[in-house]
Protein backbone atom coordinates (compact mmCIF):
# COMPACT_ATOMS: atom_id res chain seq x y z
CA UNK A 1 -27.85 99.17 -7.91
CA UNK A 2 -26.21 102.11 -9.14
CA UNK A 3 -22.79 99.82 -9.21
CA UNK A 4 -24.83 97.20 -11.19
CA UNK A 5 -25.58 99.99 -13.80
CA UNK A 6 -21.77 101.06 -14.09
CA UNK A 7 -20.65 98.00 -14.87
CA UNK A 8 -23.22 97.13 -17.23
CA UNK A 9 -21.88 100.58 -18.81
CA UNK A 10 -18.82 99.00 -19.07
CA UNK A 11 -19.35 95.87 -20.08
CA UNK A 12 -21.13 97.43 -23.79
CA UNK A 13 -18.48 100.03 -24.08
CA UNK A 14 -15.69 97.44 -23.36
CA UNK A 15 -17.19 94.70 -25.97
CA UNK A 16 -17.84 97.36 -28.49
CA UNK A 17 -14.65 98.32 -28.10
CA UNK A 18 -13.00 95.03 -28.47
CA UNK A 19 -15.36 94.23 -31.48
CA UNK A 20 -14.12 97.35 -33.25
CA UNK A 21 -10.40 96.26 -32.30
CA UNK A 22 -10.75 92.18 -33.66
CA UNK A 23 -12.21 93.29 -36.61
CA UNK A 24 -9.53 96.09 -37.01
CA UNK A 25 -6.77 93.08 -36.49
CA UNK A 26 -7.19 92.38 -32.53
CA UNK A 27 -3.85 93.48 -31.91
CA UNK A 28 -4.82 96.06 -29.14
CA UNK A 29 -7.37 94.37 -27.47
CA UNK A 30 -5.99 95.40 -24.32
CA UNK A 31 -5.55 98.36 -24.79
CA UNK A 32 -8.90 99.03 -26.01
CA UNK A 33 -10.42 97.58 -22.70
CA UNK A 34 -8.40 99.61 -20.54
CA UNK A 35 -9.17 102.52 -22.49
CA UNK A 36 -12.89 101.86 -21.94
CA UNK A 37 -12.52 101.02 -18.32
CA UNK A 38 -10.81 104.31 -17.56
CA UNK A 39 -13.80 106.08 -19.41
CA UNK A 40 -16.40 104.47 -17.64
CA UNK A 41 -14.67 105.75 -14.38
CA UNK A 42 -14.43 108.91 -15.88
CA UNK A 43 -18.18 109.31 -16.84
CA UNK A 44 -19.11 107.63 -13.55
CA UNK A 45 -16.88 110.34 -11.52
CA UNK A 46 -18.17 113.02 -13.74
CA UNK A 47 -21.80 111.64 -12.72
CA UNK A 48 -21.79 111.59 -9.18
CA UNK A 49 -20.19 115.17 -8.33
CA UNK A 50 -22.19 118.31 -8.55
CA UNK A 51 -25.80 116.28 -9.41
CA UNK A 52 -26.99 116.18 -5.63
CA UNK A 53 -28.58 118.29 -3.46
CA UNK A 54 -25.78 118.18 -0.69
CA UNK A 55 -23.19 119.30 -3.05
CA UNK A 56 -24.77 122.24 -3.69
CA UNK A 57 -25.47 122.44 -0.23
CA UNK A 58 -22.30 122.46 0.74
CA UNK A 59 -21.14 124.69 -2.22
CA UNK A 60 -23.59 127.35 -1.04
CA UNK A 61 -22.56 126.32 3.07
CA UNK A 62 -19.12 127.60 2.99
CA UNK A 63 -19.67 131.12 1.70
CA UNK A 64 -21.11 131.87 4.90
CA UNK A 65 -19.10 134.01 7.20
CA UNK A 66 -17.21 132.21 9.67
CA UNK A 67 -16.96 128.72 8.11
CA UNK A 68 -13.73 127.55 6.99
CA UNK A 69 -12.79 124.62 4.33
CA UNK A 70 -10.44 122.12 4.87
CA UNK A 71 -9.28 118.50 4.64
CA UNK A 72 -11.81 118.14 2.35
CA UNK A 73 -14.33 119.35 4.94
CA UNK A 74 -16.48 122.38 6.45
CA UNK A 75 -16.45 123.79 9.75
CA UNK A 76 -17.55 126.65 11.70
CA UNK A 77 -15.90 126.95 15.19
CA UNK A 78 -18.31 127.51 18.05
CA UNK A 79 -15.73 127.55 20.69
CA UNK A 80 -12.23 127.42 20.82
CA UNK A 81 -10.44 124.70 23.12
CA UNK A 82 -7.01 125.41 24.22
CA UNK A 83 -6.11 121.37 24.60
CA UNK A 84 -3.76 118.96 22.40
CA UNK A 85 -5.00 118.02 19.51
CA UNK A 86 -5.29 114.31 18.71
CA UNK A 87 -4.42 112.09 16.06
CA UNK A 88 -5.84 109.45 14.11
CA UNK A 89 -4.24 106.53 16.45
CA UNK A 90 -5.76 108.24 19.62
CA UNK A 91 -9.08 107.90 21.74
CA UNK A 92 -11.26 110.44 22.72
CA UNK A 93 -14.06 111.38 24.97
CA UNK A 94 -16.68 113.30 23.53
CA UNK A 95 -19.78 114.79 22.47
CA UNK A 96 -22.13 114.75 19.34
CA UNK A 97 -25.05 115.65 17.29
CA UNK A 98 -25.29 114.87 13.96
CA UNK A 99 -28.15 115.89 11.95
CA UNK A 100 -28.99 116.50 7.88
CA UNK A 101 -29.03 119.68 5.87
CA UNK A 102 -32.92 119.63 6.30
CA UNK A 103 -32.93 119.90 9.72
CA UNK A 104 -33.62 116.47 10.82
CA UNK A 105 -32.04 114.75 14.19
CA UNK A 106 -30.60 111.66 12.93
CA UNK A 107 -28.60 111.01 16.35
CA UNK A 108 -27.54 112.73 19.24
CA UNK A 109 -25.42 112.41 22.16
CA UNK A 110 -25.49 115.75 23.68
CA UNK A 111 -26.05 116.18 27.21
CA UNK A 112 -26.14 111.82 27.75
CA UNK A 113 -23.12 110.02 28.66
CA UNK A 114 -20.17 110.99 27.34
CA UNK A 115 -18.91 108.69 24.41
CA UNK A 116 -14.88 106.80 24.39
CA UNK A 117 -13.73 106.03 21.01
CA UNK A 118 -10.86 105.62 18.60
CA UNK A 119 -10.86 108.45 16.12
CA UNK A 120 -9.75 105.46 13.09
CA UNK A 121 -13.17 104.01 13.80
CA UNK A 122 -15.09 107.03 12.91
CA UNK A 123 -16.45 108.36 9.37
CA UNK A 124 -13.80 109.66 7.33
CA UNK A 125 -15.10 112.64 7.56
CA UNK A 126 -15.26 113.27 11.57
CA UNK A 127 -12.16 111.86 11.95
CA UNK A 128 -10.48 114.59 9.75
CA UNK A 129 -12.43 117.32 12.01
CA UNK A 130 -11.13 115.65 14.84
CA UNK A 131 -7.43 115.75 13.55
CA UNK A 132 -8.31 119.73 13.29
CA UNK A 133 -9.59 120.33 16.81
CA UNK A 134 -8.06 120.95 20.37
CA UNK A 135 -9.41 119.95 23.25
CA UNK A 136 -11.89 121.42 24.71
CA UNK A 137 -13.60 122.51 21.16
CA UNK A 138 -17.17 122.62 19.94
CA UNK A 139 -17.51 122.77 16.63
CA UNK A 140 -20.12 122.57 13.94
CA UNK A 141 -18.54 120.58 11.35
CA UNK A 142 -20.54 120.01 7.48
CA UNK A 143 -19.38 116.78 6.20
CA UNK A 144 -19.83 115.68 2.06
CA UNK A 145 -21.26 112.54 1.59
CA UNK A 146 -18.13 110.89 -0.16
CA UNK A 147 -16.30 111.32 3.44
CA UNK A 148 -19.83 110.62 5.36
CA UNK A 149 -21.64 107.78 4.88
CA UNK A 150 -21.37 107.51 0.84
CA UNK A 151 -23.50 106.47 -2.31
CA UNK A 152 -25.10 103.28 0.36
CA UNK A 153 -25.99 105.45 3.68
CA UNK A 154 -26.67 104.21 6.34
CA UNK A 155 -29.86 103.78 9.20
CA UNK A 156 -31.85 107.28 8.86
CA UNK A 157 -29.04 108.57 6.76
CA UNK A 158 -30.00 108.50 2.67
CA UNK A 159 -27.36 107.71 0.36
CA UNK A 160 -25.65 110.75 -0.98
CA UNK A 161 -26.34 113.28 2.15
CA UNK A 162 -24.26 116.32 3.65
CA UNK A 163 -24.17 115.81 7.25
CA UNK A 164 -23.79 118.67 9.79
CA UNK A 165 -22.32 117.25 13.50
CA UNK A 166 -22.10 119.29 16.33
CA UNK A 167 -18.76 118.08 18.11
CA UNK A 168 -17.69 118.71 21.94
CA UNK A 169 -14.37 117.18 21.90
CA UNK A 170 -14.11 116.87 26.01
CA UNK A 171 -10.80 114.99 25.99
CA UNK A 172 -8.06 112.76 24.52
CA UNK A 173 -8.01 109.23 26.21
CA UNK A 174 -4.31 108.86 28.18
């Protein structure tokens, strides 16, 4: 829906714009739709940051003592593994919880079977964590929603959330 309303956005401010460029002599008609194109990405960027609640969430998140920013995530080391650390082409064995910033269990895998996957098939998010962490690591890791599951969601998880996973990476798959 929200996609809907962005182009509608577009499409006045692009026919406005071309109106007032015909009747100025139509020479930059072109240019006058790419101009409004690029400022309805603008305003739509501009939108979305800083106007939910887990942006400010996470804002507020990594002034706490002991969390560390990178890769365009959050995470707070809970213990240190002294493994390799994999890569983005690799498989791993390991553990997870992932819940939301109020509290709620939205999946979890700790203490079941252990899970085998590739790293490229998870979240953007997890799989830059991932990239980050030896083996052997648990780490709480706070993931934004543009690098977790986005303006759609997905089952349990509402469109726009910070999600906080609690990661036991056991092992790299040989």
């Amino acid at each position: 829906m929200k996609k809907n309303i962005y182009w509608m956005i577009a499409a006045i401010l692009t026919s406005g714009t071309i109106m007032m460029s015909t009747s100025c002599g139509g020479n930059n008609e072109k240019k006058a739709q790419a101009e409004a194109e690029a400022t309805v990405d603008t305003v739509a960027v501009e939108v979305k940051r800083d106007t939910f609640p887990a942006d400010k969430w996470m804002e507020e998140n990594k002034q706490k003592e002991g969390v560390v920013e990178k890769d365009g995530i959050q995470y707070r080391i809970l213990k240190e593994g002294t493994g390799k650390i994999p890569n983005k082409r690799m498989r791993v064995r390991m553990n997870f919880d992932l819940r939301l910033t109020n509290g709620k269990v939205v999946e979890s895998h700790q203490g079941k079977d252990v899970m085998e996957l590739p790293i490229s098939r998870l979240i953007p998010g997890l799989q830059n964590a991932l990239r980050l962490m030896p083996e052997g690591s648990t780490w709480e890791v706070y993931v934004p929603w543009d690098l977790g599951y986005g303006e759609e969601g997905a089952k349990n998880v509402p469109p726009h959330s910070a999600l906080i996973f609690k990661v036991h990476l056991i092992e790299i798959v040989k």
